[in-house]
C-alpha atoms as a PDB file:
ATOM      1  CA  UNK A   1      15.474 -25.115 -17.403  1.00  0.00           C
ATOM      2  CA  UNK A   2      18.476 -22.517 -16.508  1.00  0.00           C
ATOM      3  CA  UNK A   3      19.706 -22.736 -13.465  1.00  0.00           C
ATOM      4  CA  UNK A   4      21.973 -19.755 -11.669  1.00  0.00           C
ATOM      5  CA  UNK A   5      24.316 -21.455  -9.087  1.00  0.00           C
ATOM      6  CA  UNK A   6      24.648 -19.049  -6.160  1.00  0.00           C
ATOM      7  CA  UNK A   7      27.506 -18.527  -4.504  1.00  0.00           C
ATOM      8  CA  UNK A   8      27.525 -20.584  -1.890  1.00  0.00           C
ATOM      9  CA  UNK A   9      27.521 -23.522  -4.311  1.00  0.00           C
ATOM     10  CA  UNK A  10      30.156 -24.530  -6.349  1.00  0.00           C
ATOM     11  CA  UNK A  11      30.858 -23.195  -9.866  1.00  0.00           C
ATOM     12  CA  UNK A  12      31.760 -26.995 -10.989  1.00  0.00           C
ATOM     13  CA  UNK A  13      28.137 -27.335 -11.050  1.00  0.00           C
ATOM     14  CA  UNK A  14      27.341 -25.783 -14.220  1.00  0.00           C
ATOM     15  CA  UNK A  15      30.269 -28.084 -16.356  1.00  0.00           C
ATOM     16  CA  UNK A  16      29.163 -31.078 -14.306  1.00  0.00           C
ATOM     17  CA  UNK A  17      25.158 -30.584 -14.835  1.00  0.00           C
ATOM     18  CA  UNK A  18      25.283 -29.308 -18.702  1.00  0.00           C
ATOM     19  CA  UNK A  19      23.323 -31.837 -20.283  1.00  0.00           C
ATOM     20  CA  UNK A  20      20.435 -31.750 -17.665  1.00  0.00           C
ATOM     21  CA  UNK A  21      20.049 -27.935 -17.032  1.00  0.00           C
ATOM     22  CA  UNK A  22      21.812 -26.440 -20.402  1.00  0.00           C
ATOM     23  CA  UNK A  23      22.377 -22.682 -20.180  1.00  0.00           C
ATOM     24  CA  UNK A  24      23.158 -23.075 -16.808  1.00  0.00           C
ATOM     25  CA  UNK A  25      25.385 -20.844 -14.833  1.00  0.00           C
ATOM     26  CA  UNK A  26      27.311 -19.319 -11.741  1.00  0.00           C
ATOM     27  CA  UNK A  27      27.441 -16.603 -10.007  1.00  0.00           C
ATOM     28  CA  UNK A  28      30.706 -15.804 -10.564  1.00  0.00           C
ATOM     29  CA  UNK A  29      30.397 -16.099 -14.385  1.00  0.00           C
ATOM     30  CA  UNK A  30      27.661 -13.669 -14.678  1.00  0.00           C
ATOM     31  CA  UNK A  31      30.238 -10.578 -13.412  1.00  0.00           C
ATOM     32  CA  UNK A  32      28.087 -10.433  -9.892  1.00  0.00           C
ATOM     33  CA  UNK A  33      30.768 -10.117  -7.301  1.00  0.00           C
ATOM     34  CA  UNK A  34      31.012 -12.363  -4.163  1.00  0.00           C
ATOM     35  CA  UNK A  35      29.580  -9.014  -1.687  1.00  0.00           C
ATOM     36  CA  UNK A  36      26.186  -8.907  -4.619  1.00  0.00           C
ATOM     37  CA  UNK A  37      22.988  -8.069  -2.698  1.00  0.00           C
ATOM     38  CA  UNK A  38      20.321 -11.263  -2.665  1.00  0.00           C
ATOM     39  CA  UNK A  39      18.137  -8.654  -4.307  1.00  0.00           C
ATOM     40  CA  UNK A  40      20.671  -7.907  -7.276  1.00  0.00           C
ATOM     41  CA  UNK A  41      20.963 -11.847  -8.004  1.00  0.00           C
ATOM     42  CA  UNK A  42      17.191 -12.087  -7.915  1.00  0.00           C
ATOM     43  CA  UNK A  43      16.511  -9.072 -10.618  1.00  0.00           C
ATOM     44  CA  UNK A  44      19.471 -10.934 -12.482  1.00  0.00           C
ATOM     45  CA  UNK A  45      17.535 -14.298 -12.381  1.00  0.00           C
ATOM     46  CA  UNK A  46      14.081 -12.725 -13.155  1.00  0.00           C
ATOM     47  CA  UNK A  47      15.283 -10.467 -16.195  1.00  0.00           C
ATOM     48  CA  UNK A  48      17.337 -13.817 -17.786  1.00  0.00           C
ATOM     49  CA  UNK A  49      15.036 -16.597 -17.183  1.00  0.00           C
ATOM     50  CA  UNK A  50      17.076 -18.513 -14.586  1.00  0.00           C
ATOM     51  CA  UNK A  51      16.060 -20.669 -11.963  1.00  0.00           C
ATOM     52  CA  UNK A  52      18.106 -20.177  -8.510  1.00  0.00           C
ATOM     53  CA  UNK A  53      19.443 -22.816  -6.668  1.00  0.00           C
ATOM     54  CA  UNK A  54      20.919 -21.843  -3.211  1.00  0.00           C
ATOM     55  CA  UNK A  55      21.932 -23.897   0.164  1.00  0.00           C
ATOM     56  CA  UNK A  56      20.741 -20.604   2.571  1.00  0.00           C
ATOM     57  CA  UNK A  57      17.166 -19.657   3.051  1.00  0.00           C
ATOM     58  CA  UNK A  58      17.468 -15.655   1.910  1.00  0.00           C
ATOM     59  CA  UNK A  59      16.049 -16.220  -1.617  1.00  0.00           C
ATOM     60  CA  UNK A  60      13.020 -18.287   0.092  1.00  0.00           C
ATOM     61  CA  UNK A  61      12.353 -15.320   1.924  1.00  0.00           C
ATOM     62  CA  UNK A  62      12.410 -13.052  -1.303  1.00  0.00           C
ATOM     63  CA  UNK A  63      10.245 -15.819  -3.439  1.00  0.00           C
ATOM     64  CA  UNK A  64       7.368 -15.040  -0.213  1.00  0.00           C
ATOM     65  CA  UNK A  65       7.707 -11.781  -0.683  1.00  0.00           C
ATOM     66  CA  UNK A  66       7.851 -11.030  -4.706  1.00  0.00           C
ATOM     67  CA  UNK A  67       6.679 -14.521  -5.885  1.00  0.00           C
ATOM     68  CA  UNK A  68       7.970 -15.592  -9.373  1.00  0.00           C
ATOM     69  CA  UNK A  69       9.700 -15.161 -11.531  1.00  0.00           C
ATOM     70  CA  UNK A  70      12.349 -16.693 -10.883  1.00  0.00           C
ATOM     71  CA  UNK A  71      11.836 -19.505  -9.543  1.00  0.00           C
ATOM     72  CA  UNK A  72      14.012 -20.642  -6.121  1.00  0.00           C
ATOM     73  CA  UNK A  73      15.568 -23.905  -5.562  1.00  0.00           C
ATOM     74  CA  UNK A  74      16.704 -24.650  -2.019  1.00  0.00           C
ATOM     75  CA  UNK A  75      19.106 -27.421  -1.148  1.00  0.00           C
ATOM     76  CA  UNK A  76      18.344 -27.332   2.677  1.00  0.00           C
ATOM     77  CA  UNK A  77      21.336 -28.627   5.032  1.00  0.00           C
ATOM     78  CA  UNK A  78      23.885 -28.520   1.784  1.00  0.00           C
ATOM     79  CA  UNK A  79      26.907 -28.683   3.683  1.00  0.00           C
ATOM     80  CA  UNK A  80      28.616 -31.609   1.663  1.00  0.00           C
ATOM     81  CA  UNK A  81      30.556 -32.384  -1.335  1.00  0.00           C
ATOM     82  CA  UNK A  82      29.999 -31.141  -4.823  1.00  0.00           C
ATOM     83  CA  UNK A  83      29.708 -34.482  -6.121  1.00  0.00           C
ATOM     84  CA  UNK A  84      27.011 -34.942  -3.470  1.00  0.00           C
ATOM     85  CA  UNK A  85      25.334 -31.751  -4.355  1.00  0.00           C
ATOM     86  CA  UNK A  86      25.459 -33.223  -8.218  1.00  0.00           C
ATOM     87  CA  UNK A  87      24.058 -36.416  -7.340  1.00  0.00           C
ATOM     88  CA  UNK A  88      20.882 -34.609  -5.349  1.00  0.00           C
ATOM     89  CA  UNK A  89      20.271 -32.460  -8.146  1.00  0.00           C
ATOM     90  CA  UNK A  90      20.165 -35.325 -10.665  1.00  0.00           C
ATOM     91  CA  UNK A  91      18.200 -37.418  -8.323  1.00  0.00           C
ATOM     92  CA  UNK A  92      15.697 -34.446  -7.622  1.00  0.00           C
ATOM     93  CA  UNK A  93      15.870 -33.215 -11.764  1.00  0.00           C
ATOM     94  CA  UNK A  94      12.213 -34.433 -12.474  1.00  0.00           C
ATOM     95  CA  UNK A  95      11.091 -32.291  -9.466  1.00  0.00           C
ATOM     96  CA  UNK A  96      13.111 -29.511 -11.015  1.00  0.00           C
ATOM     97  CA  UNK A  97      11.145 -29.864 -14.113  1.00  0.00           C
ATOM     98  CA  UNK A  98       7.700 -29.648 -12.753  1.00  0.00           C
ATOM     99  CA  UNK A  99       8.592 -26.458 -10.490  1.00  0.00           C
ATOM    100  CA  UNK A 100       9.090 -24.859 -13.689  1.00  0.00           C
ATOM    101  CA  UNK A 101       5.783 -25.798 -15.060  1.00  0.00           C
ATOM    102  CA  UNK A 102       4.027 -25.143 -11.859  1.00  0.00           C
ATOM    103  CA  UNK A 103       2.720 -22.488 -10.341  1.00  0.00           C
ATOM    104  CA  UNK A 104       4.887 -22.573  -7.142  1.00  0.00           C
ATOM    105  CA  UNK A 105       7.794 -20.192  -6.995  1.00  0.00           C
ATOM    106  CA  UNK A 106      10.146 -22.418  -4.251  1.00  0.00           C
ATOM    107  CA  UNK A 107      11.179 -26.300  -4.275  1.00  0.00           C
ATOM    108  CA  UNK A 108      13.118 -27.362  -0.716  1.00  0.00           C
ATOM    109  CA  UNK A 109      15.328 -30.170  -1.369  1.00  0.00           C
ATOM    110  CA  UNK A 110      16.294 -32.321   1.726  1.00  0.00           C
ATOM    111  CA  UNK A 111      19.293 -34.422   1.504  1.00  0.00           C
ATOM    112  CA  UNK A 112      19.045 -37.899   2.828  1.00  0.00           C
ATOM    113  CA  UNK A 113      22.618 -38.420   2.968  1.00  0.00           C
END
């Protein structure tokens, strides 16, 4: 599973997650600018294979909409560390997995910290 970091994430992330989620990567690597429309990132996403993983609600709105592909992940309340935000997603990486064999396009992922 590749995931796309969005911006409001840090790009850390993709280094620190590798050997779960190879192929991973940011925003910011992929030449989309920090003022790229929600809707530009999706198509991005979609076309590549990549899985999004957000902290704001926007692409859940877009995954009602258009369904999947791709695939939204949303780390709901995310307003903590990047180490944190590593430790949730490796804690939460089986769930990860069986979004991407499932037929739902969203996972929410609540923080308990």
């Amino acid at each position: 599973m590749k995931l796309l970091f969005d911006a409001n994430l840090s790009p850390k992330l993709v280094g620190r997650l590798a050997e779960l989620f190879p192929g991973s990567v940011h925003v910011f690597a992929t030449g989309l600018a920090h003022y790229t429309t929600d809707e530009t990132i999706w198509e991005y996403a979609r076309a590549n294979g990549f899985t999004i993983v957000t902290a704001d609600s926007d692409f859940l709105d877009l995954a009602e909409v258009r369904g999947a592909p791709p695939k939204v992940v949303r780390l709901e309340n995310c307003n903590y560390r990047t180490s944190q935000v590593e430790g949730l997603l490796r804690r939460h990486a089986i769930r990860l997995a069986e979004l991407e064999q499932s037929s739902r396009a969203t996972l929410i992922i609540r923080s308990t910290t």
